[in-house]
Structure formats: C-alpha cells, structure tokens
C-alpha atoms as a PDB file:
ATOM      1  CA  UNK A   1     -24.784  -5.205   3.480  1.00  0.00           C
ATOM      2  CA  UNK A   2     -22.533  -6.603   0.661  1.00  0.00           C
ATOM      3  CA  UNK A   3     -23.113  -3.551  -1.117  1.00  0.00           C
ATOM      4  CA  UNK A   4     -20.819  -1.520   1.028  1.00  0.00           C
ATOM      5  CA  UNK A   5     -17.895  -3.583  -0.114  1.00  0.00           C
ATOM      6  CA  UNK A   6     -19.010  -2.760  -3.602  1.00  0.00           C
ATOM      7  CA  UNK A   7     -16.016  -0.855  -5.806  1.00  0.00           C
ATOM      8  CA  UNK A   8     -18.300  -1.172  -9.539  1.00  0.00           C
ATOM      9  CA  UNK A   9     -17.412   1.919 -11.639  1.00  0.00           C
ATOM     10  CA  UNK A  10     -14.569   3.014  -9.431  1.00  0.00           C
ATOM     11  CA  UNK A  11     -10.965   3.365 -10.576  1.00  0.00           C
ATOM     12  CA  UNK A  12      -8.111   2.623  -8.413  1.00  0.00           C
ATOM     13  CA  UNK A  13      -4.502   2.754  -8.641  1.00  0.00           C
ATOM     14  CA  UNK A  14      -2.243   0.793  -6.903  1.00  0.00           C
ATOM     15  CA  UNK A  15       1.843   1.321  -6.528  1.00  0.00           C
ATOM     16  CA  UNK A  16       3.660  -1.767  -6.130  1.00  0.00           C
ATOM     17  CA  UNK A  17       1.154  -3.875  -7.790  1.00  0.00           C
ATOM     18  CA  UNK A  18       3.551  -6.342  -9.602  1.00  0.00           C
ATOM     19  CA  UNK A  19       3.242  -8.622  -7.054  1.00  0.00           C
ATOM     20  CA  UNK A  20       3.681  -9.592  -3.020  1.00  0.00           C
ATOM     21  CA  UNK A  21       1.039  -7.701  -1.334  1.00  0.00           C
ATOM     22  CA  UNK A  22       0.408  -4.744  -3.978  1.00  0.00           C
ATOM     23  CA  UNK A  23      -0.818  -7.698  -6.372  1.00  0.00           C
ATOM     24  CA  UNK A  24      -3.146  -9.404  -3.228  1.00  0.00           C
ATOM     25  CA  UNK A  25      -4.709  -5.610  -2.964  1.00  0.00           C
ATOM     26  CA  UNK A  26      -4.919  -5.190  -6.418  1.00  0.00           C
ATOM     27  CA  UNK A  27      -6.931  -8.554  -6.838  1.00  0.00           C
ATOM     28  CA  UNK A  28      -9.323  -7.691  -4.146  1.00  0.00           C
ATOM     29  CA  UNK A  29     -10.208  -4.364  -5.142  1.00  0.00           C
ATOM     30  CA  UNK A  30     -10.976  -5.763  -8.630  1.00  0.00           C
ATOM     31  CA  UNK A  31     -12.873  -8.345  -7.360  1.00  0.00           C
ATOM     32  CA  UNK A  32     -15.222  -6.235  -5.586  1.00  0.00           C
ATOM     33  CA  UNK A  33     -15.621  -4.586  -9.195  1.00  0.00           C
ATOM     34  CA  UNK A  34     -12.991  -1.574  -9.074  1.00  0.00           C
ATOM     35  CA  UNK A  35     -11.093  -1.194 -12.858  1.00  0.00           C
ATOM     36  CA  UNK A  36      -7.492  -1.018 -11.382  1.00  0.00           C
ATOM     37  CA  UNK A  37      -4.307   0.893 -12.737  1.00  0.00           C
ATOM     38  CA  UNK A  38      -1.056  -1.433 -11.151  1.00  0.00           C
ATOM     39  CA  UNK A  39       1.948   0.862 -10.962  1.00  0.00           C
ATOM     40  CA  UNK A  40       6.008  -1.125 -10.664  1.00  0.00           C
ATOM     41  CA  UNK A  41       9.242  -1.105 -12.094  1.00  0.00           C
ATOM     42  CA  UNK A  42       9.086  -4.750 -13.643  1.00  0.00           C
ATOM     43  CA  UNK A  43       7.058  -5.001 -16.637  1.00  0.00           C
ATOM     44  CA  UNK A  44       6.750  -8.806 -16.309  1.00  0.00           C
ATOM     45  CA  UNK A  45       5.751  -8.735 -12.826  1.00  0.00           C
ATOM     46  CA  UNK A  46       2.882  -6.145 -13.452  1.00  0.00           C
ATOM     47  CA  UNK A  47       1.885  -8.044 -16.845  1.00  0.00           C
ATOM     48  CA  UNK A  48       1.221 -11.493 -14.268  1.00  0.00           C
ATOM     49  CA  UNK A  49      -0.818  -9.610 -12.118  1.00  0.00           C
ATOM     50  CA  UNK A  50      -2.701  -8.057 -14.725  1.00  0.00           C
ATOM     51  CA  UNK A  51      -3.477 -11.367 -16.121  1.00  0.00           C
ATOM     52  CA  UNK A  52      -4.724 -13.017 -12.872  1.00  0.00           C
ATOM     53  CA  UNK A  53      -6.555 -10.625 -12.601  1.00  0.00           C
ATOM     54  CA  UNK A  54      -7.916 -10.666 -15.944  1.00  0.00           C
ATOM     55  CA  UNK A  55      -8.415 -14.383 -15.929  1.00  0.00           C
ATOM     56  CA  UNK A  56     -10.849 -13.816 -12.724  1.00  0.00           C
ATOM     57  CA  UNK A  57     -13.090 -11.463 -14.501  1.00  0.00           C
ATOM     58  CA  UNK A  58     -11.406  -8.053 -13.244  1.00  0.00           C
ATOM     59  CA  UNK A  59      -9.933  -5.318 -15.103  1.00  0.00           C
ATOM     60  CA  UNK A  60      -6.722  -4.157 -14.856  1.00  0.00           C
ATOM     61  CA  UNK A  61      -4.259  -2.346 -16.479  1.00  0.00           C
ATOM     62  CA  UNK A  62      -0.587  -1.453 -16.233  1.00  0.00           C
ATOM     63  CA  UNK A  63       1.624   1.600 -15.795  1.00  0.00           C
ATOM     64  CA  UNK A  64       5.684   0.426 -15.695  1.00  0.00           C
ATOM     65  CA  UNK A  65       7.755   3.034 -13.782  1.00  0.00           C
ATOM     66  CA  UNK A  66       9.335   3.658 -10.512  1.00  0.00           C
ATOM     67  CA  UNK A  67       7.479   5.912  -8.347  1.00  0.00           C
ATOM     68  CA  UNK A  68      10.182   8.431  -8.001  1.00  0.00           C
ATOM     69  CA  UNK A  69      10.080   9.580 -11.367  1.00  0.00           C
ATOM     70  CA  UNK A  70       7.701  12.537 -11.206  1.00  0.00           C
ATOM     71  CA  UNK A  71       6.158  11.836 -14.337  1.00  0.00           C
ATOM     72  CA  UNK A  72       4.514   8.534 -13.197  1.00  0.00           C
ATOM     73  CA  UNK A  73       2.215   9.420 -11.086  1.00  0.00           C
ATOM     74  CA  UNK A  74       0.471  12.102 -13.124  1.00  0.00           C
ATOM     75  CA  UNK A  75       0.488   9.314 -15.652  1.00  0.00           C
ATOM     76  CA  UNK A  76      -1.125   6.354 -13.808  1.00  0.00           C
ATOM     77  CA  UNK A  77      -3.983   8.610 -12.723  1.00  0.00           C
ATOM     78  CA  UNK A  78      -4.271   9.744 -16.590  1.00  0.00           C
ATOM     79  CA  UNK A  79      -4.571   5.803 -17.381  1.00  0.00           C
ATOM     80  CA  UNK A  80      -7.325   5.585 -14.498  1.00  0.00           C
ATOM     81  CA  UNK A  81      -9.076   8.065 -16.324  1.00  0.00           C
ATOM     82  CA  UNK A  82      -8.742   6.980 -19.522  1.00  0.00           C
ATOM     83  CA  UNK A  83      -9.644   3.377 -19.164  1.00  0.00           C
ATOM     84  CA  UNK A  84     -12.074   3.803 -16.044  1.00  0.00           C
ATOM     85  CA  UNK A  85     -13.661   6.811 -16.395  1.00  0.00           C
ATOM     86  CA  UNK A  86     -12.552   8.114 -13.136  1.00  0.00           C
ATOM     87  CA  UNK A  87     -10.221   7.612 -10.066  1.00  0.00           C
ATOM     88  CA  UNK A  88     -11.493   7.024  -6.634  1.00  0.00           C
ATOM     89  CA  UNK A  89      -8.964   4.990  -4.832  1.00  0.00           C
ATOM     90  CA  UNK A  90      -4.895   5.213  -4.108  1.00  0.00           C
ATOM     91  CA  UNK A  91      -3.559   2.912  -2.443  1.00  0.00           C
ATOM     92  CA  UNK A  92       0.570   3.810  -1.649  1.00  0.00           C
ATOM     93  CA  UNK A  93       1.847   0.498  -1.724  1.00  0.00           C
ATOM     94  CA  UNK A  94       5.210   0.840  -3.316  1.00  0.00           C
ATOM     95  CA  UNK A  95       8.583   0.424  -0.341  1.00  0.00           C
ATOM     96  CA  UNK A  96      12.075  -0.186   0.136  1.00  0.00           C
ATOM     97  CA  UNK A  97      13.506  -1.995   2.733  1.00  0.00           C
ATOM     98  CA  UNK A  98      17.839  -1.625   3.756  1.00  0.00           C
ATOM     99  CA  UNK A  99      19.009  -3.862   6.537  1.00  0.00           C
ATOM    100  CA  UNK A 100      22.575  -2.954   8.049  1.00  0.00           C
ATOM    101  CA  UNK A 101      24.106  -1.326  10.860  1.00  0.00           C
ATOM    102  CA  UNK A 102      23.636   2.551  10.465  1.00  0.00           C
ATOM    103  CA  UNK A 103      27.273   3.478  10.440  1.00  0.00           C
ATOM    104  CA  UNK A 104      27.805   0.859   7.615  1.00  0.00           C
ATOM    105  CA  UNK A 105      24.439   2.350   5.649  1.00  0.00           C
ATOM    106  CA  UNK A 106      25.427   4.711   2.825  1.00  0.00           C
ATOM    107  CA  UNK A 107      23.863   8.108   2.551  1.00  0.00           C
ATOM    108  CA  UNK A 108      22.242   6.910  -0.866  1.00  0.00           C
ATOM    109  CA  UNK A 109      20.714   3.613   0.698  1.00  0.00           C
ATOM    110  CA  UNK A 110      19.088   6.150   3.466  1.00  0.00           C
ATOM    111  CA  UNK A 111      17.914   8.400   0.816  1.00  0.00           C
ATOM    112  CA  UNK A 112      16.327   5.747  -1.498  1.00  0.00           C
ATOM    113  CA  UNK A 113      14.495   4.185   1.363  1.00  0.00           C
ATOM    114  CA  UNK A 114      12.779   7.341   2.454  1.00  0.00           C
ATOM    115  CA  UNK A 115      12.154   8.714  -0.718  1.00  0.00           C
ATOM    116  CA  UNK A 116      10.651   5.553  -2.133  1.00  0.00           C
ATOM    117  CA  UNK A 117       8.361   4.923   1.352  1.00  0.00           C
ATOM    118  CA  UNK A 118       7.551   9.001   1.739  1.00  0.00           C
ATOM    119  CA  UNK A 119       8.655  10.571  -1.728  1.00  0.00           C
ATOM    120  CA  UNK A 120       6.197   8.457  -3.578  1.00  0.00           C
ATOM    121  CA  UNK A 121       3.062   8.722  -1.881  1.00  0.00           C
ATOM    122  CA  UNK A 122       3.833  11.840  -1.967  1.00  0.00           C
ATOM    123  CA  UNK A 123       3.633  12.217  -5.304  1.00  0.00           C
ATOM    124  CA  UNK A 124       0.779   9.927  -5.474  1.00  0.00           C
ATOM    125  CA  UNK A 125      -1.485  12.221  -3.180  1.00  0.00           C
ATOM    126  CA  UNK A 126      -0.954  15.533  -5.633  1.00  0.00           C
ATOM    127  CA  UNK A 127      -1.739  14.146  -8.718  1.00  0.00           C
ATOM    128  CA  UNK A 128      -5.115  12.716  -7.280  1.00  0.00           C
ATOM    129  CA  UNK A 129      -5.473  15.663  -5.416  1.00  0.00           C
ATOM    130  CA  UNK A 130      -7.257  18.129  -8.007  1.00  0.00           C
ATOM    131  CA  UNK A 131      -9.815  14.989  -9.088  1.00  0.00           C
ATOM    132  CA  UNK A 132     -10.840  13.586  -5.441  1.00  0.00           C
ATOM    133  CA  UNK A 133     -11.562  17.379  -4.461  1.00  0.00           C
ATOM    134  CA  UNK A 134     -13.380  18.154  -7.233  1.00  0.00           C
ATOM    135  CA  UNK A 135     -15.426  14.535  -6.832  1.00  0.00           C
ATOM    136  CA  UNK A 136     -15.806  15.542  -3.141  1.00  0.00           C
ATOM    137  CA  UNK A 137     -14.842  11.959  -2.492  1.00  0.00           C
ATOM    138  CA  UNK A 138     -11.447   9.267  -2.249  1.00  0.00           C
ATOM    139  CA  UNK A 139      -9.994   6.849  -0.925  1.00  0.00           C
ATOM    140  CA  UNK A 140      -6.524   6.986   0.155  1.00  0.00           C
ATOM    141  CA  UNK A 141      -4.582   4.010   1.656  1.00  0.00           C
ATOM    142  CA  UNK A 142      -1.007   4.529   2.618  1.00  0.00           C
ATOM    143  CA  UNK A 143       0.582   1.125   3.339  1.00  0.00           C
ATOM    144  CA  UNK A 144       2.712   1.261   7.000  1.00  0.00           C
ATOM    145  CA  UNK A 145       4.235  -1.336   9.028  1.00  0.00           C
ATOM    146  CA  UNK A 146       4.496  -2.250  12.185  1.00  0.00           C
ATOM    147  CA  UNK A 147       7.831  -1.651  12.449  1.00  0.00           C
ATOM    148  CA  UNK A 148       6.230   2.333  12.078  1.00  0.00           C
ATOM    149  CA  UNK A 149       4.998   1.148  15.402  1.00  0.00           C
ATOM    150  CA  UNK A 150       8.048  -0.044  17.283  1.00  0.00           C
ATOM    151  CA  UNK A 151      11.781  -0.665  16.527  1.00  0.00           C
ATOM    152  CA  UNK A 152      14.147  -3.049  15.326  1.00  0.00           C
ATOM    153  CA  UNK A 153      18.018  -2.784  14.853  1.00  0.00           C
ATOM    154  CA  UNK A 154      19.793  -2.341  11.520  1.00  0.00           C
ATOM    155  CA  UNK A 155      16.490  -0.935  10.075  1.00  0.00           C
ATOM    156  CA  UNK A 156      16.608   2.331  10.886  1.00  0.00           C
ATOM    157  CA  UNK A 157      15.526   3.857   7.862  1.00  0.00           C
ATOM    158  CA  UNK A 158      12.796   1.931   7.230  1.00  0.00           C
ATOM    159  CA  UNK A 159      11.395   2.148  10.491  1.00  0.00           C
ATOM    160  CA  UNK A 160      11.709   5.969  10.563  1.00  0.00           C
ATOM    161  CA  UNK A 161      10.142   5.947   6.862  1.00  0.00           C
ATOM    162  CA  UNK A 162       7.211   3.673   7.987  1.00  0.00           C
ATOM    163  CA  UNK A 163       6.495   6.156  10.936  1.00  0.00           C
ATOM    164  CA  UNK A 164       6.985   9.065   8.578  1.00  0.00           C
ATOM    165  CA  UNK A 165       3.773   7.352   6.664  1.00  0.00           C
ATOM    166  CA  UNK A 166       1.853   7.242   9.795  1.00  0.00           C
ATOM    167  CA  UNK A 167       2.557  10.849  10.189  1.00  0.00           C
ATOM    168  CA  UNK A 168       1.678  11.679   6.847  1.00  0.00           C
ATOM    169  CA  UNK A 169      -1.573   9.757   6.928  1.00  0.00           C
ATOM    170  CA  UNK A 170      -3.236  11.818   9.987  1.00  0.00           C
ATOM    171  CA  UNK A 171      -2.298  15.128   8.626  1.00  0.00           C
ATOM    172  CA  UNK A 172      -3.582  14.695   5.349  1.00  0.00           C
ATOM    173  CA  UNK A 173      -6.832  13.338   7.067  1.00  0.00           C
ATOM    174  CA  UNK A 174      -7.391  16.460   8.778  1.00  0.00           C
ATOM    175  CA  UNK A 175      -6.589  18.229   5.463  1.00  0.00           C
ATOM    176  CA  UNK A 176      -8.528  16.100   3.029  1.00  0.00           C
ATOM    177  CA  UNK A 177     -11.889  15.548   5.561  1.00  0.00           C
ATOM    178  CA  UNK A 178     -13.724  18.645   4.808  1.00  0.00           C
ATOM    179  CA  UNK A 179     -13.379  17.186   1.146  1.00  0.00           C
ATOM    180  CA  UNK A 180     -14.881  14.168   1.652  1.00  0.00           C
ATOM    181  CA  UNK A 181     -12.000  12.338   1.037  1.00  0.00           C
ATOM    182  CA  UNK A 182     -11.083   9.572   3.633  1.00  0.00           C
ATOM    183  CA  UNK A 183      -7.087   8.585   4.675  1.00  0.00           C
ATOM    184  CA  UNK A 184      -5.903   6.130   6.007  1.00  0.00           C
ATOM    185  CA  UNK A 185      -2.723   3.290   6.325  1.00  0.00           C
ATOM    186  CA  UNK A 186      -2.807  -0.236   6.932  1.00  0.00           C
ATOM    187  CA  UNK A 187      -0.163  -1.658   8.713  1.00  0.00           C
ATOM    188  CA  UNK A 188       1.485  -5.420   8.016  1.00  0.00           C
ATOM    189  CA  UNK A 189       3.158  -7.549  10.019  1.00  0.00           C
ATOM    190  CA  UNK A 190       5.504 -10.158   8.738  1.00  0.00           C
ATOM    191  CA  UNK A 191       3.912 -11.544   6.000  1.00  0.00           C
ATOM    192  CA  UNK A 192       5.595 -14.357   3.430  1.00  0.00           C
ATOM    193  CA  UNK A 193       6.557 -11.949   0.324  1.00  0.00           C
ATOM    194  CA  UNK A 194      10.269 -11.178  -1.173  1.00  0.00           C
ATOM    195  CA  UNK A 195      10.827  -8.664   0.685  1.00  0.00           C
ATOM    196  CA  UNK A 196      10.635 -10.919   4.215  1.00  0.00           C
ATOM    197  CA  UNK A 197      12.216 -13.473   2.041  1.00  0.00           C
ATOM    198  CA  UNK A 198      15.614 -13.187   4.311  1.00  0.00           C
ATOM    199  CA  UNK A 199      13.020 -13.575   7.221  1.00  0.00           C
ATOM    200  CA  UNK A 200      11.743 -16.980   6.004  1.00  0.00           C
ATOM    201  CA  UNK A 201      15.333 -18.387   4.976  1.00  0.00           C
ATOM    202  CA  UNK A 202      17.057 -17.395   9.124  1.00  0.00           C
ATOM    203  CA  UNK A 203      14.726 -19.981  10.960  1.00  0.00           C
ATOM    204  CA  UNK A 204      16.124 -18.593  14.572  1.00  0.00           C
ATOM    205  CA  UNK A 205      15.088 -14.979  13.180  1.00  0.00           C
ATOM    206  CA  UNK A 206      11.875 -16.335  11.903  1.00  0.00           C
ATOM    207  CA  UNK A 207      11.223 -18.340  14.869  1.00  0.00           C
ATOM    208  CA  UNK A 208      11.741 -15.151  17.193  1.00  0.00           C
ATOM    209  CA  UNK A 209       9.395 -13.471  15.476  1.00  0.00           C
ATOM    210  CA  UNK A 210       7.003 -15.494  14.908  1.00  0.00           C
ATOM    211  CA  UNK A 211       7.427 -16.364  18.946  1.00  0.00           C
ATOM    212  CA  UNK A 212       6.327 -12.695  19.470  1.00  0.00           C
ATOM    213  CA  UNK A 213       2.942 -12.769  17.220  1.00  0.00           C
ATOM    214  CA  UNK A 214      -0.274 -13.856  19.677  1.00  0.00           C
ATOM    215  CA  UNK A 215      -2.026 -16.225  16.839  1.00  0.00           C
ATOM    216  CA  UNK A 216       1.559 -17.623  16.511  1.00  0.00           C
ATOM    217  CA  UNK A 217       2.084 -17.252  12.714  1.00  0.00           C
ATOM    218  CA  UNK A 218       3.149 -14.875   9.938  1.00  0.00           C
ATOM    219  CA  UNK A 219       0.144 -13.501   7.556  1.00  0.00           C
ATOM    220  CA  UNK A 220      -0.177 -14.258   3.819  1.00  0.00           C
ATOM    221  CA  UNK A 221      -0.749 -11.495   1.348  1.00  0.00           C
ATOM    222  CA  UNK A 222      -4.314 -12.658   0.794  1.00  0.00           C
ATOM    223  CA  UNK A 223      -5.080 -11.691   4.210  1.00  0.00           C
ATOM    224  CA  UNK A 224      -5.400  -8.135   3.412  1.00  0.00           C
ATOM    225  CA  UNK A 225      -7.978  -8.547   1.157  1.00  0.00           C
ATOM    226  CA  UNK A 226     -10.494  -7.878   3.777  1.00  0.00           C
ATOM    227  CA  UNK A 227      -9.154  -4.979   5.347  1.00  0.00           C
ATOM    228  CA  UNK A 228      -8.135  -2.964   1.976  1.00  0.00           C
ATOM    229  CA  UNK A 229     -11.574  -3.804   1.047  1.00  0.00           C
ATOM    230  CA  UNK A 230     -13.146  -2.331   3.783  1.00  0.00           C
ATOM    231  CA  UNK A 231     -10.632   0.628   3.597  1.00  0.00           C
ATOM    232  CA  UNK A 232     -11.179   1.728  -0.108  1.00  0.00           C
ATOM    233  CA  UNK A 233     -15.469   1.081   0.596  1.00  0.00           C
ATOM    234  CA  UNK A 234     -18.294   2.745   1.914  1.00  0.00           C
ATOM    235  CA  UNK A 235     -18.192   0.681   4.589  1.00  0.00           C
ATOM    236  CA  UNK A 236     -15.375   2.742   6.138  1.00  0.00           C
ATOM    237  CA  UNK A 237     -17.169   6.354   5.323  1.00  0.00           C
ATOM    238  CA  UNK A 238     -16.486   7.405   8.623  1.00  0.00           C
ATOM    239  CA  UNK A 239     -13.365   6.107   9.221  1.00  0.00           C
ATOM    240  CA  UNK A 240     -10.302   8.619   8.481  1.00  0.00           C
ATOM    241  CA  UNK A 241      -7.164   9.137   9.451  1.00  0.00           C
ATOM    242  CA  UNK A 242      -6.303   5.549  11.350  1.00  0.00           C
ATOM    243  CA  UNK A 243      -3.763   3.083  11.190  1.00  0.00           C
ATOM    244  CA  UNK A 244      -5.061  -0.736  11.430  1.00  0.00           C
ATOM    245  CA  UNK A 245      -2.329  -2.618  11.777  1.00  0.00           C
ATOM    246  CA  UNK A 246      -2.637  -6.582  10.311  1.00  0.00           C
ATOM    247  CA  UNK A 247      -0.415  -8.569  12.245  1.00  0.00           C
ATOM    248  CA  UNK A 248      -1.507 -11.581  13.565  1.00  0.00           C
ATOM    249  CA  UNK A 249      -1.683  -9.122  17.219  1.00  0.00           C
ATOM    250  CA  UNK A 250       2.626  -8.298  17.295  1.00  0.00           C
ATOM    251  CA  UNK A 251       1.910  -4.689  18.679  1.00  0.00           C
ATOM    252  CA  UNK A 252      -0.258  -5.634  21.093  1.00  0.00           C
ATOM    253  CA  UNK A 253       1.911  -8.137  22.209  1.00  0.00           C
END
C-alpha cells in the first residue's frame, strides 16, 4: 500500500513554496521522493526551504519570480525538466489576501488579488499543459479556501477569487480527464502562517473562529502533508475534479 504514496522519479512544481504552507507541501512531496521546483518572490525564503529540504534527503530546487510575470511559469516547468527529467505534478499554491471594506478597496488591490489567486494558476496550467497531455498523465492541485466555500466581510475579493479556483478546478477536470490528467483543490481552513498572522494577534477574532471549528483548533501547515500526498499519488487515480477542504470540520459546521 505505501507504494501509492510513492512520488520517486516525478517532478513537481510548487508556487508559493518559500514558506507557510507552499514549503509544508513542498516537503511532503519530496519526502515521498518527488524532485521539486519551489516557485516565490523572496529568494531567501525559497533558498530555506530548499535547504530543509535538502538537509532531509529531498531534492529541490528554486525558481525566484512572481507568478504574474508570464515568463515564470514556462520557466519553472523548464527547471522541472531540466533537473528532474520530467514534470508530473502542479500544485497552485501561490495567493493574496486584502482585508477592508469594499468601498475603501482600491481597484488595484481587487485586481492583484484575483490575478495572483486566478491569473497564476492560470498560467501554471498552460505551460504544463503540452507535457501532461503528451505523458497522458498529471497531477494538478489548485489550493482553495474555505472562505471559497462561504463568506466573510471585508474579504470580498479573496473570497470571490477562492471560489473562482473552485470553478476553475471542475472545468478543467472535465477538460483534462480524457487525458489522464487528474484536478483537483484542497481547501484550508485557518491555519497558523503569515498570512493568518492578523488572525493569531486579535484573540476575540481568533477566538470566534476558532469557536466555529468542530475539533476546536486552527490546523498547522504540516497537516496537509497527508492530503497533498494523497492528491499528487496514485492513490487518488480516480479522484478528479473535487475540493477537500482541511479545516478542522468549519464548513460542516
């Protein structure tokens, strides 16, 4: 059975792998033997996760860019293929989060939010596109939220991003199935990384939240390994096109 969670001889990228949850991922995946390519903006973020991951016995290697540009993504997956040999997993990690009242939210705050949650996976998805069709096989894991799932105030853009993803997700099932190429997201809940940082320092808003979760506390970013393991492995081969949502049971709440 452990050979289903088996990634040996695979190549994966990863956006928003300098650290939080992207680096947690990023870890598992080359723990379970995947070479991994970590795409971010901060070159000394990306060069600590490289080393812990290094330091473990994984391989890893770095890409520094923001996902926007359109010449990153075509250039991660040509890093994949140079150092790995091949690319069989994408996970769209990389977001952007804008808290405030919408009539106080500037146009360009709105824009960067959905183009860096919907404009970069985007992205992601073409440039692996020609490779996992031609491989008849991928992996493709589109990081969501719950809060794709159901509201808060003074998030709107993010929450209408994180749906977008779910949206996104499905149809490009449907598309990619007949090539043997499996999508899916992976929804968080709160979980204790800089971007819930405001979250963890507001102990009412923290409490209230936390008040509203079933096993009655917030996830760390190590408690995704299991699921984006399962998610980028054979043992999902027949699942495509879902969104699991990790969060301690808040939408069922």
């Amino acid at each position: 059975m452990s050979d289903l969670f088996r990634l040996d001889g695979q190549g994966a990228v990863i956006t928003g792998g300098g650290r939080g949850l992207g680096r947690a991922m990023a870890q598992a995946l080359a723990a379970a033997g995947a070479g991994c390519v970590l795409v971010a903006r901060r070159e000394d973020d990306l060069a600590e996760s490289v080393k812990l991951i290094e330091s473990a016995g994984g391989k890893a290697v770095a890409v520094v860019g923001d996902v926007l540009d359109p010449e990153v993504a075509p250039r991660a997956v040509a890093a994949c293929l140079e150092h790995f040999g091949s690319v069989n997993i994408l996970v769209n990690n990389a977001g952007q989060l804008s808290i405030a009242p919408i009539e106080d939210t500037p146009d360009e705050d709105w824009q960067r939010v959905i183009d860096v949650n919907l404009m970069g996976p985007f992205r992601f998805c073409k440039a692996v596109a020609p490779h996992f069709k031609a491989q008849k096989s991928g992996k493709v894991v589109n990081i969501a939220s719950v809060l794709g799932t159901f509201g808060v105030g003074e998030s709107s853009a993010y929450c209408a991003a994180k749906a977008g993803i779910m949206g996104f997700t499905r149809s490009l099932a449907v598309e990619w199935g007949p090539h043997g190429v499996n999508v899916n997201a992976l929804a968080p809940g709160l979980f204790n990384t800089d971007m819930s940082a405001g979250v963890f320092q507001t102990q009412p808003i923290y409490d209230a939240i936390v008040a509203g979760i079933p096993r009655g506390t917030h996830g760390e970013p190590e408690d995704l390994a299991g699921t984006i393991l399962y998610l980028c492995s054979k043992a999902s081969a027949h699942v495509t096109g879902q969104v699991i949502h990790v969060d301690g049971g808040a939408t069922i709440a």
